[in-house]
C-alpha atoms as a PDB file:
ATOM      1  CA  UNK A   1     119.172  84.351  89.225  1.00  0.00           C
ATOM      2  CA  UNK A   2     121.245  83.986  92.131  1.00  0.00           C
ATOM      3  CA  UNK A   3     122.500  86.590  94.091  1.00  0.00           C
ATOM      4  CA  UNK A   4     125.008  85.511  96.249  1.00  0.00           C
ATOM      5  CA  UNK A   5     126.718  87.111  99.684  1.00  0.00           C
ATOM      6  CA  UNK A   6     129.629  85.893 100.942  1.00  0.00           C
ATOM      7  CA  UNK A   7     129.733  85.187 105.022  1.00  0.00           C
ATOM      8  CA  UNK A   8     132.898  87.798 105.105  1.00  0.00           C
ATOM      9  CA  UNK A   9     130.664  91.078 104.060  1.00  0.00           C
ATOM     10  CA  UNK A  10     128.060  90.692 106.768  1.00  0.00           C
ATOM     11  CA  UNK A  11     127.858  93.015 109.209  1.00  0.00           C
ATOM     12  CA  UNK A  12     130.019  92.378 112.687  1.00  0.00           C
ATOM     13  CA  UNK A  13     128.219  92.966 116.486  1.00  0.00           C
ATOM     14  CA  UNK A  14     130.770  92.652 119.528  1.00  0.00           C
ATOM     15  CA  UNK A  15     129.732  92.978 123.367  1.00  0.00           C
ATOM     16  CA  UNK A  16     131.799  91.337 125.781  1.00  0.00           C
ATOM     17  CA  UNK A  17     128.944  88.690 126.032  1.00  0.00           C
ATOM     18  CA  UNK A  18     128.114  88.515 122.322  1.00  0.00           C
ATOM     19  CA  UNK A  19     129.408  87.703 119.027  1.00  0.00           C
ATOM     20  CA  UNK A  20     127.101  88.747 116.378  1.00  0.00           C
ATOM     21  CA  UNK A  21     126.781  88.480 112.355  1.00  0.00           C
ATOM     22  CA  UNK A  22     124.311  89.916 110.622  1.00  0.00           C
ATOM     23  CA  UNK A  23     123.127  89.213 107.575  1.00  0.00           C
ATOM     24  CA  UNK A  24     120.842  92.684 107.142  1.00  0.00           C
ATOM     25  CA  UNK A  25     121.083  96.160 108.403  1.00  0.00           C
ATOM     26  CA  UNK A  26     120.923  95.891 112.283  1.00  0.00           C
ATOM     27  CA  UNK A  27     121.754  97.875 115.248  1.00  0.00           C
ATOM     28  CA  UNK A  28     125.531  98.844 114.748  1.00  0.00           C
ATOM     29  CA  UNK A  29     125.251  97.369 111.384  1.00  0.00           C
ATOM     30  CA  UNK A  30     124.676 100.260 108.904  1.00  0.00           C
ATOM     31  CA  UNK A  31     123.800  99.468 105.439  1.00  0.00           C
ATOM     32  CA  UNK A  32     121.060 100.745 102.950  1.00  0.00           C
ATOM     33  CA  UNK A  33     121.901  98.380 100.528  1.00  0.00           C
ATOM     34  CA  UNK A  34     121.327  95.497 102.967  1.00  0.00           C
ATOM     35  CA  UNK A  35     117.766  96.154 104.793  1.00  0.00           C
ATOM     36  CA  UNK A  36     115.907  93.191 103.910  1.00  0.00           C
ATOM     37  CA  UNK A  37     114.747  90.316 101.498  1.00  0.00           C
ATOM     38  CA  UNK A  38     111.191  90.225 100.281  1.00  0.00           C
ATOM     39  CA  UNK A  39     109.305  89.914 103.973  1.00  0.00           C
ATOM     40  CA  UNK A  40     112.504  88.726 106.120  1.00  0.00           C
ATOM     41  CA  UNK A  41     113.958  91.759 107.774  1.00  0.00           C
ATOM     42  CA  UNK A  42     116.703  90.143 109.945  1.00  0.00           C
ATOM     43  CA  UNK A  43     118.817  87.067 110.061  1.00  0.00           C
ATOM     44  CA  UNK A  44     120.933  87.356 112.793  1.00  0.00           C
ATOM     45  CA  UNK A  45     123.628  85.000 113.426  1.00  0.00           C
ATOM     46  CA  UNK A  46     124.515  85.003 117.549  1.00  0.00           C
ATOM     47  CA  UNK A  47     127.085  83.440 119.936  1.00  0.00           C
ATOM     48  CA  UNK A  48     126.022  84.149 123.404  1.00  0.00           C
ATOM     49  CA  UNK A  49     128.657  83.798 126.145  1.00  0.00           C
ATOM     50  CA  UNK A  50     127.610  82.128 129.575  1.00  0.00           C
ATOM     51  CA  UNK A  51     125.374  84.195 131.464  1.00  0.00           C
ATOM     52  CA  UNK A  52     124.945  86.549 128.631  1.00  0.00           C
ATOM     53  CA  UNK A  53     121.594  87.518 126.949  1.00  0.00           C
ATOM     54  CA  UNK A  54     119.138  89.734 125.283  1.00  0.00           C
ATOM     55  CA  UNK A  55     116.985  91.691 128.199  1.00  0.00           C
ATOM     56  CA  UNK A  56     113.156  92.214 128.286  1.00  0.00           C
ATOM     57  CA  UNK A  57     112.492  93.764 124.751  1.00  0.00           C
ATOM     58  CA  UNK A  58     109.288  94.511 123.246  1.00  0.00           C
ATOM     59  CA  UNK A  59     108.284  93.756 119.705  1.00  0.00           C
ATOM     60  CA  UNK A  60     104.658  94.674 117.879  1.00  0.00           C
ATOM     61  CA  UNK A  61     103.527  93.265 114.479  1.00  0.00           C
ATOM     62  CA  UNK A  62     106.539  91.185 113.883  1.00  0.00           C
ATOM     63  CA  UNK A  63     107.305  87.577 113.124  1.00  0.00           C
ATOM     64  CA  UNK A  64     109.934  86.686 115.272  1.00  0.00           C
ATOM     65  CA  UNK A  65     111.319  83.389 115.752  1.00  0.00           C
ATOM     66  CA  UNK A  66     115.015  81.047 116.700  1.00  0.00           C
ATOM     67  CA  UNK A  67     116.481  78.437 115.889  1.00  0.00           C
ATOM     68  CA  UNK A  68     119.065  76.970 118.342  1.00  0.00           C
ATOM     69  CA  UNK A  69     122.018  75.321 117.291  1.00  0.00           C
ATOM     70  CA  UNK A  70     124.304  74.682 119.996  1.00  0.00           C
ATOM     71  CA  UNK A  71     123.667  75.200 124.060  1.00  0.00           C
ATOM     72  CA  UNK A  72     120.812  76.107 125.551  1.00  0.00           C
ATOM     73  CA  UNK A  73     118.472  79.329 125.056  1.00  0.00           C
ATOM     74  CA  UNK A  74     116.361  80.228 128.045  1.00  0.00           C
ATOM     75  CA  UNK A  75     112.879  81.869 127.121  1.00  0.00           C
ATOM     76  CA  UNK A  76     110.568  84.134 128.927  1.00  0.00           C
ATOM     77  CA  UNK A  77     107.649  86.061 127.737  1.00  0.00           C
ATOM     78  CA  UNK A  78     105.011  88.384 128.621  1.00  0.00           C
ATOM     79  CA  UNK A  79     102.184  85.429 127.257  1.00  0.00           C
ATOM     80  CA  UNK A  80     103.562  83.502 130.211  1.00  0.00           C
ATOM     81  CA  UNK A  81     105.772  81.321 127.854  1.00  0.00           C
ATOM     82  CA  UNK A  82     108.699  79.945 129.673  1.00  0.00           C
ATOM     83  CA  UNK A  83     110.659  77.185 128.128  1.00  0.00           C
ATOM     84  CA  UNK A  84     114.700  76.276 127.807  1.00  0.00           C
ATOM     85  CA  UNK A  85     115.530  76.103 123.968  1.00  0.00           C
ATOM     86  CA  UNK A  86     117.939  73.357 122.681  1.00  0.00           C
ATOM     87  CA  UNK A  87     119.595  72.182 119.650  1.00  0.00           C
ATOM     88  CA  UNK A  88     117.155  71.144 116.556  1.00  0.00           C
ATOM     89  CA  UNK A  89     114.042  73.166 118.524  1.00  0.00           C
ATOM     90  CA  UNK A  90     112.404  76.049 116.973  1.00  0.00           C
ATOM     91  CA  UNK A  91     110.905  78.763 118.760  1.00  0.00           C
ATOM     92  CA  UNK A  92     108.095  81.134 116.517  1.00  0.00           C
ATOM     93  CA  UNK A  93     106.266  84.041 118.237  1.00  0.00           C
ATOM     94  CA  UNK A  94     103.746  86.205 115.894  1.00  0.00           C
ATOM     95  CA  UNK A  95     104.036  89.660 118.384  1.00  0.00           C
ATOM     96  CA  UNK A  96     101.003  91.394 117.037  1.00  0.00           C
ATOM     97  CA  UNK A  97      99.466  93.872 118.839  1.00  0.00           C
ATOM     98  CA  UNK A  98     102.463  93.517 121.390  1.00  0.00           C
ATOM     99  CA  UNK A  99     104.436  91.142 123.569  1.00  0.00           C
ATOM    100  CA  UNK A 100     107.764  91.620 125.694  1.00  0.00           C
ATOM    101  CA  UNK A 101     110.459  88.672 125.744  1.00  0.00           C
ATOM    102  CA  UNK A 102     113.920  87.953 126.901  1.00  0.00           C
ATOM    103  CA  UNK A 103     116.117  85.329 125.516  1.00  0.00           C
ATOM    104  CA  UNK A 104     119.493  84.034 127.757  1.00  0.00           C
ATOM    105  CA  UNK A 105     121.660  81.726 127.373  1.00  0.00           C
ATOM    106  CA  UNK A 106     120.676  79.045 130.129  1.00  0.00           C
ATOM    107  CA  UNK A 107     124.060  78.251 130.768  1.00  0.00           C
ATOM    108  CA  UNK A 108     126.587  80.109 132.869  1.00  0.00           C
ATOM    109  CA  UNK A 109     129.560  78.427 131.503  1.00  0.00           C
ATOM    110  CA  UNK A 110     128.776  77.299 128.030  1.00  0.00           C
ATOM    111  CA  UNK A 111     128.079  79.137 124.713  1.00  0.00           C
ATOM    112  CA  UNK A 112     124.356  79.203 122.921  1.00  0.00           C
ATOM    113  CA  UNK A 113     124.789  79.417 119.505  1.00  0.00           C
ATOM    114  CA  UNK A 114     121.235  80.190 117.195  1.00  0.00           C
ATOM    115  CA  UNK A 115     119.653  82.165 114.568  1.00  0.00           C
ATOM    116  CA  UNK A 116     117.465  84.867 115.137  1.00  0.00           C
ATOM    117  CA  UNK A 117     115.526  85.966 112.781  1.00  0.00           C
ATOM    118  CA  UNK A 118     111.964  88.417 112.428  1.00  0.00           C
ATOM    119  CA  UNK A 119     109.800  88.687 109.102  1.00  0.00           C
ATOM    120  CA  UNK A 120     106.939  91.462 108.091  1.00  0.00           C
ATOM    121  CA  UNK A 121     103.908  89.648 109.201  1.00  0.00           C
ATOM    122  CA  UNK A 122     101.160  89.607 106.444  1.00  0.00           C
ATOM    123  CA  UNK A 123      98.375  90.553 108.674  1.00  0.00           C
ATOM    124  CA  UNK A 124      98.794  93.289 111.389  1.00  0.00           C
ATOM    125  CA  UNK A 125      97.217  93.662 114.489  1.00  0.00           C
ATOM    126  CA  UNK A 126      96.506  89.353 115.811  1.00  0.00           C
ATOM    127  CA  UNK A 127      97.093  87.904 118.994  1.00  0.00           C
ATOM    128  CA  UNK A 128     100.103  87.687 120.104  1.00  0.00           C
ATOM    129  CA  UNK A 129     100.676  83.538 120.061  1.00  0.00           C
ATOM    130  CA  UNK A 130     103.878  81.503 120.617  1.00  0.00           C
ATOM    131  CA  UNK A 131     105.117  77.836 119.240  1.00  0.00           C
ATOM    132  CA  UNK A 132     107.578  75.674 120.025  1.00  0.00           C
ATOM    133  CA  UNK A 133     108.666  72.265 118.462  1.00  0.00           C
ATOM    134  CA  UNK A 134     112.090  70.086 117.900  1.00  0.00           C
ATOM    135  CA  UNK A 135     112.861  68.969 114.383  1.00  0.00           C
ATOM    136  CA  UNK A 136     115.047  66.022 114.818  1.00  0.00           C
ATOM    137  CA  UNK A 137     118.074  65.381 112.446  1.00  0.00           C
ATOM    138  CA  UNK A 138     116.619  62.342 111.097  1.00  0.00           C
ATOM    139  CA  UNK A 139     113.731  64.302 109.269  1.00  0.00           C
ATOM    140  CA  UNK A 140     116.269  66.903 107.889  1.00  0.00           C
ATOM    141  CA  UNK A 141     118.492  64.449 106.440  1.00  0.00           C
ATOM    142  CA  UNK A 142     119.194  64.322 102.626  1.00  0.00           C
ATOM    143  CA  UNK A 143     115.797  66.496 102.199  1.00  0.00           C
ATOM    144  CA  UNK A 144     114.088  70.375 103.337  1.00  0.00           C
ATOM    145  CA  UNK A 145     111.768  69.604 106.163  1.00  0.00           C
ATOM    146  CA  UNK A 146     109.561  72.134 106.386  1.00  0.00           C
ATOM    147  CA  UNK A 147     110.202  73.862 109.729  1.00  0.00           C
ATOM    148  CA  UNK A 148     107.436  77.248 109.565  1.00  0.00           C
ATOM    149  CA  UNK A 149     104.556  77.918 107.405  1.00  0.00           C
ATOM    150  CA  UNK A 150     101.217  79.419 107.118  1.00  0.00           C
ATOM    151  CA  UNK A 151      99.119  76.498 107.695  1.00  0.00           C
ATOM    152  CA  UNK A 152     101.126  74.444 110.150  1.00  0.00           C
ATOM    153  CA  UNK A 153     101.417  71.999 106.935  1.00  0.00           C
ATOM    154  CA  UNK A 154     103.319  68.927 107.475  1.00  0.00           C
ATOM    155  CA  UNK A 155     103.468  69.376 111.471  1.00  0.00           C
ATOM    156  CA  UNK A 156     105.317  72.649 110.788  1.00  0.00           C
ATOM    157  CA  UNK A 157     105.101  75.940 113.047  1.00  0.00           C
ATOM    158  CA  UNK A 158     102.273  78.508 112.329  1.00  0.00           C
ATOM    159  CA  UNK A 159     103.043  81.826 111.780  1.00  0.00           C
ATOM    160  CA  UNK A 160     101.186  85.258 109.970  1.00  0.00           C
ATOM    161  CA  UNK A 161     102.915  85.243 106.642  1.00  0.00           C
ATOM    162  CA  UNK A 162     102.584  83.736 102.524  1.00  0.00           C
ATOM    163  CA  UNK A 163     106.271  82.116 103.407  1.00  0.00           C
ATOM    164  CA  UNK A 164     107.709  78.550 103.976  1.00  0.00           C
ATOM    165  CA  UNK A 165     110.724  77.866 105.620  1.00  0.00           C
ATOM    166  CA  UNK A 166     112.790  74.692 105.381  1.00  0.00           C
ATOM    167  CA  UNK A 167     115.517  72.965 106.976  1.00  0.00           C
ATOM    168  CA  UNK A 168     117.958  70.728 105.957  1.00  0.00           C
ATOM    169  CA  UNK A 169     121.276  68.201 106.085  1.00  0.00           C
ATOM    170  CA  UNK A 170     123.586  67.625 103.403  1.00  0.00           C
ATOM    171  CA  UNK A 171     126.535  65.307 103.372  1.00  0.00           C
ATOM    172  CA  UNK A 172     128.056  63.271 100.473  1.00  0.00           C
ATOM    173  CA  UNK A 173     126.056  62.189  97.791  1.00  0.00           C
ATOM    174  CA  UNK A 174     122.745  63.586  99.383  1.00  0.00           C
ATOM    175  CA  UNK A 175     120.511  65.639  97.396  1.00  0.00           C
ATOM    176  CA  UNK A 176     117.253  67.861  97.390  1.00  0.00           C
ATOM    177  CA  UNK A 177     115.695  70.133  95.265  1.00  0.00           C
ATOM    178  CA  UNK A 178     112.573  72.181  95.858  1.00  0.00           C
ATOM    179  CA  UNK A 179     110.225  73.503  93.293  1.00  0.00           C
ATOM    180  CA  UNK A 180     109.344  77.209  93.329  1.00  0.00           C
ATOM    181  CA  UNK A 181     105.984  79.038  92.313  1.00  0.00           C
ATOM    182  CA  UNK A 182     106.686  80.858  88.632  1.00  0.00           C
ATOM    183  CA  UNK A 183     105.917  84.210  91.031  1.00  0.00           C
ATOM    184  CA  UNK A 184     108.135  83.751  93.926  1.00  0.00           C
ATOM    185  CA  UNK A 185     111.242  84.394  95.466  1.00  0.00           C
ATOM    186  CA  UNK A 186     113.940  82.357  97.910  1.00  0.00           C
ATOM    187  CA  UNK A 187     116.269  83.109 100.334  1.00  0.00           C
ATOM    188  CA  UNK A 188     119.180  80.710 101.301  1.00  0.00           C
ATOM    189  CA  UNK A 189     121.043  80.566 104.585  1.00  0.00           C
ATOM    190  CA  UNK A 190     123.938  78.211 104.967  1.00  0.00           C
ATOM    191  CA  UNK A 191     123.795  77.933 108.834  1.00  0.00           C
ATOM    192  CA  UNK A 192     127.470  75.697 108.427  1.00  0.00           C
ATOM    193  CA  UNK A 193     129.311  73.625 106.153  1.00  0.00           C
ATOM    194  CA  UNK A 194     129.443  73.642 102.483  1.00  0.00           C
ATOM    195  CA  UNK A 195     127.179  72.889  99.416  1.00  0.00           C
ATOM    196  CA  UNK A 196     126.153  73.592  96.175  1.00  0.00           C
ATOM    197  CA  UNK A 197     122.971  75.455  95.241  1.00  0.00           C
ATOM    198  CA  UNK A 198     122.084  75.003  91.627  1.00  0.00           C
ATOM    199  CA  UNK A 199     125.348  73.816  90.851  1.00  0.00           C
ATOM    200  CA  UNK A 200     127.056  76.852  93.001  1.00  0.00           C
ATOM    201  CA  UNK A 201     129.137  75.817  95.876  1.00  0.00           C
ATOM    202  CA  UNK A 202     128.276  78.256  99.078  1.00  0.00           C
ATOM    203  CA  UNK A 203     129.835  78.201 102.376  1.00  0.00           C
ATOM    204  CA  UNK A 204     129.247  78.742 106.130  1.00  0.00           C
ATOM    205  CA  UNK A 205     127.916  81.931 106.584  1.00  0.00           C
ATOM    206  CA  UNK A 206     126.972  82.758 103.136  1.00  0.00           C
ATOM    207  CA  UNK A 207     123.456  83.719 102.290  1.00  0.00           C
ATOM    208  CA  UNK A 208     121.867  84.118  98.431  1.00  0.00           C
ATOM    209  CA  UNK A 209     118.912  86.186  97.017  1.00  0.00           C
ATOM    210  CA  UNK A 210     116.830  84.217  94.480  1.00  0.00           C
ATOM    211  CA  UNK A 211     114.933  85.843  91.884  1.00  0.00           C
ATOM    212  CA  UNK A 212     113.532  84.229  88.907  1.00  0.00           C
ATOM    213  CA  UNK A 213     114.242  80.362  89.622  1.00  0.00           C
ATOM    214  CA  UNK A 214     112.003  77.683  89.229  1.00  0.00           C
ATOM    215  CA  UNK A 215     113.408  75.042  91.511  1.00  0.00           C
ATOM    216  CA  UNK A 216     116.475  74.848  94.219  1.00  0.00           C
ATOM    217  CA  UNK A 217     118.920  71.948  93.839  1.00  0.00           C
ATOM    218  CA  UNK A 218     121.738  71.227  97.060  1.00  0.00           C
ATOM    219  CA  UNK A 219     123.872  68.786  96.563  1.00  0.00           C
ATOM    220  CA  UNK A 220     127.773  67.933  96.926  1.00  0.00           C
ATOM    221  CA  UNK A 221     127.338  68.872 100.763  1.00  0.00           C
ATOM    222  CA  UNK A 222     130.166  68.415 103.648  1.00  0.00           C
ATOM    223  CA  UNK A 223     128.662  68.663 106.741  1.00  0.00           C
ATOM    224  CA  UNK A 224     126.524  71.221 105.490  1.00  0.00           C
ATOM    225  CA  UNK A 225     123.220  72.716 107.143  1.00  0.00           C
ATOM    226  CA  UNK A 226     120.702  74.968 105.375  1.00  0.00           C
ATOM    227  CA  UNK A 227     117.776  77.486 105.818  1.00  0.00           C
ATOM    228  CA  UNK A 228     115.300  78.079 102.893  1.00  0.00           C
ATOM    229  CA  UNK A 229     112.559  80.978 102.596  1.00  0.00           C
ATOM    230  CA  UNK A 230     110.110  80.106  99.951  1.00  0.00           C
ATOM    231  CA  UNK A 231     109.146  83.919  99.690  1.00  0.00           C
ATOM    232  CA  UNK A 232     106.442  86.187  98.114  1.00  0.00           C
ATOM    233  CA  UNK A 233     108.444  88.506  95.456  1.00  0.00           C
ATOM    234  CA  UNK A 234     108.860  91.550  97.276  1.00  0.00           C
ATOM    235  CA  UNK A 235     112.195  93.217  96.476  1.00  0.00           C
ATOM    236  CA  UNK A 236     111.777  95.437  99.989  1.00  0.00           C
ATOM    237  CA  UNK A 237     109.961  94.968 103.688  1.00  0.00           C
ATOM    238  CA  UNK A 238     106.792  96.769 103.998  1.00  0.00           C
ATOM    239  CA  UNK A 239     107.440  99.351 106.693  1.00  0.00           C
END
């Protein structure tokens, strides 16, 4: 079953340094209905004007990670982490028993465009630890490269939770399809672009709830770039 949300009924965040769309209940962004997907708790999609950015924060017992797709995000955090974050790079932090961060955008002039997004980490209470790789186009064309996962399979990230998330690039004739476990869930992000899911054509911005599928299928894509969470079937985030 596919449940899908349109870009247009996300929730809206405005500062006169950010442009903000969020995909679950957030900070301005008020909505019961809309708190969560199995263990992802935010997907937040954020333009950051030049100069702009998010001040020291702290997060505990969180996944939290980024993925940058235009500009430049500057990192800082309290593990001694400092690194400048740029298109097809992935950032994942697992917080732990604590950390504090800031993310800016590095440039003064330009606009950083990425995802941020945290999960419910499946074991409370680790180190704090922090990884950082780029995933180059090539390995995303025409297939889900497998960006995050438990085991750092496949030269993925590591993080503290029973998920897998994938990347991908669809244009033309180029198609993937990704088998699920007969006990699990998905969530799909369309980042930009268009493509069909299962034979469902999805746009920039819109996101879909899978329950009760047994493989994914994109094809027919124009332009298109995609986010998949292979998830455990948990209709709500632990709290």
């Amino acid at each position: 079953m596919l449940e899908i949300r349109r870009s247009e009924d996300r929730g809206v965040g405005k500062l006169d340094w950010l442009d903000a769309r969020f995909t679950f209940q957030f900070g301005p962004y008020k909505n019961p209905d809309q708190v969560g997907f199995s263990d992802l708790r935010l997907l937040n999609d954020d333009r950051v004007k030049g100069g702009g950015g998010f001040t020291t924060h702290e997060h505990k017992d969180t996944e939290v990670f980024s993925y940058v797709l235009a500009g430049a995000l500057e990192h800082k955090d309290s593990m001694g982490e400092g690194s400048v974050v740029r298109p097809g790079e992935v950032i994942a932090m697992s917080a732990g028993t604590g950390i504090t961060h800031s993310e800016f955008n590095h440039s003064k002039t330009e606009e950083v465009h990425f995802l941020q997004i945290w999960m419910v980490p499946g074991q409370r209470g680790v180190a704090p630890c922090y990884g950082q790789k780029h995933f180059p186009d090539v390995e995303k064309r025409g297939t889900l490269r497998l960006v995050i996962s438990p085991d750092g399979a496949d030269g993925s990230l590591s993080f503290h939770q029973n998920t897998r998330i994938y990347a991908g690039l669809f244009d033309g004739p180029e198609r993937a399809e990704l088998a699920l476990g007969a006990a699990r869930y998905a969530y799909v992000h369309v980042i930009r672009g268009r493509v069909s899911l299962n034979g469902t054509p999805l746009s920039d911005g819109d996101g879909v709830r899978v329950r009760h599928e047994r493989s994914l299928t994109f094809s027919d894509g124009h332009d298109a770039e995609v986010l998949v969470f292979d998830l455990r079937p948990n209709e709500l985030p632990e709290t």
